[in-house]
Protein backbone atom coordinates (compact mmCIF):
# COMPACT_ATOMS: atom_id res chain seq x y z
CA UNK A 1 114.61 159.86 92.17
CA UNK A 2 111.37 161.19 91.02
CA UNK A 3 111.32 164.20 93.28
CA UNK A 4 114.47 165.44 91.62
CA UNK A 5 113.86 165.29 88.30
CA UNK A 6 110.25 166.76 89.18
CA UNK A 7 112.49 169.91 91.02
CA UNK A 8 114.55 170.31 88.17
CA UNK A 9 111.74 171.29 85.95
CA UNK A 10 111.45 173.93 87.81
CA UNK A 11 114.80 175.34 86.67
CA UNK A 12 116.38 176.52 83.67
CA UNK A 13 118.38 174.06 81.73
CA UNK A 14 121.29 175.53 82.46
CA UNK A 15 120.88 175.67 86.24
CA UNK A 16 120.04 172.10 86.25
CA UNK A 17 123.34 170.66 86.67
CA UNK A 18 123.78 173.41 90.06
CA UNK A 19 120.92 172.37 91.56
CA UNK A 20 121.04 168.70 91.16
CA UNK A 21 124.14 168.80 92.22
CA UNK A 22 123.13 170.92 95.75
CA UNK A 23 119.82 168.39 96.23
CA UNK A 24 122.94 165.56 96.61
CA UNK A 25 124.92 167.44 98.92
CA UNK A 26 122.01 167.13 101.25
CA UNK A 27 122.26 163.46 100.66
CA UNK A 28 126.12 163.41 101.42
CA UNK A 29 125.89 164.43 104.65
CA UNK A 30 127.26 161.87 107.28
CA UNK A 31 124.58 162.66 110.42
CA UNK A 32 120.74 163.28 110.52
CA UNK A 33 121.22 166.78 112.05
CA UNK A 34 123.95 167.65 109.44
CA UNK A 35 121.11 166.52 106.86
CA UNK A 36 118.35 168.94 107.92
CA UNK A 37 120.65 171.46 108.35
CA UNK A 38 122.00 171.04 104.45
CA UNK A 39 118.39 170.82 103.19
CA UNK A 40 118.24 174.19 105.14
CA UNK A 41 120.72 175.71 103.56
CA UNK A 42 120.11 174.58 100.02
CA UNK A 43 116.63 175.84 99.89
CA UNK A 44 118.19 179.17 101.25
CA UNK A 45 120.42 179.01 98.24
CA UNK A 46 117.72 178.30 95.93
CA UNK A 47 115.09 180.98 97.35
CA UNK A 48 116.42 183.85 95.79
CA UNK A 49 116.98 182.46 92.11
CA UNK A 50 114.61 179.59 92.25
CA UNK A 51 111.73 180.53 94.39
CA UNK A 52 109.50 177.52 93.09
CA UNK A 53 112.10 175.01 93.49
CA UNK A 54 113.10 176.55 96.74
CA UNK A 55 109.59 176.02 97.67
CA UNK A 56 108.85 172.73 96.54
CA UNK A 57 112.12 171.20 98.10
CA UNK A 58 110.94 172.88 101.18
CA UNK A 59 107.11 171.15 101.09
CA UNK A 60 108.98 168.03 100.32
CA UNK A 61 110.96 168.09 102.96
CA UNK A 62 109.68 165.41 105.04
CA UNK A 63 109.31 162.71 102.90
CA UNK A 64 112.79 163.48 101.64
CA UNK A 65 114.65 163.41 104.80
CA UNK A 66 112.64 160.45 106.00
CA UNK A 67 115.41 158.45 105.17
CA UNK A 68 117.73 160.25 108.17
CA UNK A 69 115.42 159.02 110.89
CA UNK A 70 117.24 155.46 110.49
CA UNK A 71 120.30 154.01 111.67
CA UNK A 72 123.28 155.51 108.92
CA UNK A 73 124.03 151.54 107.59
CA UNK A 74 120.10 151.84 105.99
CA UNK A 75 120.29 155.03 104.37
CA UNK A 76 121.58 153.76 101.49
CA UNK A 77 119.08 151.29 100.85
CA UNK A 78 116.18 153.82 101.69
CA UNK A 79 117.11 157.06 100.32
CA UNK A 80 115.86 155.89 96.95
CA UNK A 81 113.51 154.32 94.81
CA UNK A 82 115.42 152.95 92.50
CA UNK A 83 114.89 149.32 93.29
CA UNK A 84 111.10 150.14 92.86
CA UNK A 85 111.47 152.26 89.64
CA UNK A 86 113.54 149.30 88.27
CA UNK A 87 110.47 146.66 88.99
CA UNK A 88 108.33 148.89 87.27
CA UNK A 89 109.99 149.25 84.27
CA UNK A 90 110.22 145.18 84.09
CA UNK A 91 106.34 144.69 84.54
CA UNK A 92 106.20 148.04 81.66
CA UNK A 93 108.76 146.01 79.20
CA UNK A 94 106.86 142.78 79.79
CA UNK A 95 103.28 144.20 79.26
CA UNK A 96 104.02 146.16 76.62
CA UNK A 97 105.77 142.89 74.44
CA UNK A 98 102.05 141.29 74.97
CA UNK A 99 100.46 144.88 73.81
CA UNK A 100 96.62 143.82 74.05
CA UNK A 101 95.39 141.41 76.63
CA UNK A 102 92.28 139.32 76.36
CA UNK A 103 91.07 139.85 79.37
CA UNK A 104 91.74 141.07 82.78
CA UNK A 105 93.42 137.78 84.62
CA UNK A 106 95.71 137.54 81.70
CA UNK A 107 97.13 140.91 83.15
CA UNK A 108 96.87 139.96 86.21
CA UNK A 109 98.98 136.74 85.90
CA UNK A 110 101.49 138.45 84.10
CA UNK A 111 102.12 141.06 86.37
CA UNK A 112 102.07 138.98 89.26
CA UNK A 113 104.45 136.38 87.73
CA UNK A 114 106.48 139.19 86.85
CA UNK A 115 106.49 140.44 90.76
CA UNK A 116 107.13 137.15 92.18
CA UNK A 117 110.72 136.30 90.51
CA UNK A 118 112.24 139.22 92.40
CA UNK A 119 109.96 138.41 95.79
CA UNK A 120 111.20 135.41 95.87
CA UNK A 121 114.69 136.17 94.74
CA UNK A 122 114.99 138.78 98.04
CA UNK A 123 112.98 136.06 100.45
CA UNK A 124 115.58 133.32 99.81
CA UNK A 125 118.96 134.47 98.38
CA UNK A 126 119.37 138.22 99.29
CA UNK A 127 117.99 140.44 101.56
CA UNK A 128 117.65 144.31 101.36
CA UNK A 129 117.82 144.59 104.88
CA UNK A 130 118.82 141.61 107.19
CA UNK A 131 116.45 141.05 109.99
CA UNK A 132 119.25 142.20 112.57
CA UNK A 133 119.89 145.14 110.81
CA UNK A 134 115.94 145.78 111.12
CA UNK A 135 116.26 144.86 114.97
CA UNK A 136 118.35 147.43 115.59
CA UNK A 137 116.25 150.05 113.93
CA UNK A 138 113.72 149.38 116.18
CA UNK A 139 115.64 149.28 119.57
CA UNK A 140 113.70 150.91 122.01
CA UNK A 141 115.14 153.59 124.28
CA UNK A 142 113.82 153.40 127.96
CA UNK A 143 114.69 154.80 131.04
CA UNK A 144 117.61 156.52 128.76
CA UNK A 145 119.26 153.02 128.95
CA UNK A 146 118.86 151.04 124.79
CA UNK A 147 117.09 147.75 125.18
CA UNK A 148 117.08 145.27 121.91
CA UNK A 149 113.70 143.34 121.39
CA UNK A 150 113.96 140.24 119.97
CA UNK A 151 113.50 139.93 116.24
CA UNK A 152 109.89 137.88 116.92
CA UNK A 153 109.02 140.19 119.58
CA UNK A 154 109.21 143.35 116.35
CA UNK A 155 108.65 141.74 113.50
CA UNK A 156 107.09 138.23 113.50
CA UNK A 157 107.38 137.76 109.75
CA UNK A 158 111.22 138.32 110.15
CA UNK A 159 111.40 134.91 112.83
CA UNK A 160 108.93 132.70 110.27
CA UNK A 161 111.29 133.71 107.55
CA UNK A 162 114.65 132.55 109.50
């Protein structure tokens, strides 16, 4: 979680562990409105002692609460990068082993070799998100009565992958 370790240098040291701890309350919250309203109330909190991080958790707001305009099953998958951050230290570790390329497409097939073990690992054996659980993020609200599209009908990549 990049943006909090970026807001912590903000702090003191020893008002780290306070205000890491109050960014994950916002995260603990069970409903989207109970989320905005936390992220409200920590910056509040922060304001007074903390006026940078109070601001910068307050510009960030959007992308950080993004993750609340889902259904509640996907936050947990969304709410971080940590998948991402882990892929990127892989492709690091492996590049850094070879330490000078000879040229350009040796890179490149590296890194791309590197990418497609875990593409192809999600694509067959496990998905992040199933393709109904995708469907119903996308159900459509009309005439105040929920209709379901089909999964083709959303996401064609999702029926060519069944």
């Amino acid at each position: 979680m990049h943006a909090l370790r970026n807001l912590l240098t903000r702090v003191p040291k020893a008002a780290q562990h306070l205000v890491a701890t109050l960014v994950r309350s916002i995260f603990a919250q069970p409903e989207r409105a109970q989320v905005w309203a936390q992220h409200g109330r920590v910056v509040v909190q922060l304001q007074q002692r903390f006026p940078q991080a109070a601001a910068m958790l307050a510009e960030a707001e959007p992308e950080l609460l993004a993750f609340a305009d889902f259904p509640k099953e996907h936050w947990r998958q969304i709410w971080s990068n940590h998948p991402q951050e882990r892929l990127n230290q892989e492709v690091r570790r492996r590049t850094d082993v070879v330490g000078i390329f000879p040229h350009r497409q040796a890179v490149l097939r590296l890194v791309s070799a590197v990418l497609a073990e875990p593409h192809d690992e999600w694509a067959v054996t496990r998905r992040y998100l199933s393709p109904e659980s995708l469907t119903q993020a996308q159900m459509a609200v009309v005439d105040g009565s929920p209709t379901q599209p089909k999964a083709e009908e959303v996401m064609p990549a999702l029926a060519d992958a069944s």
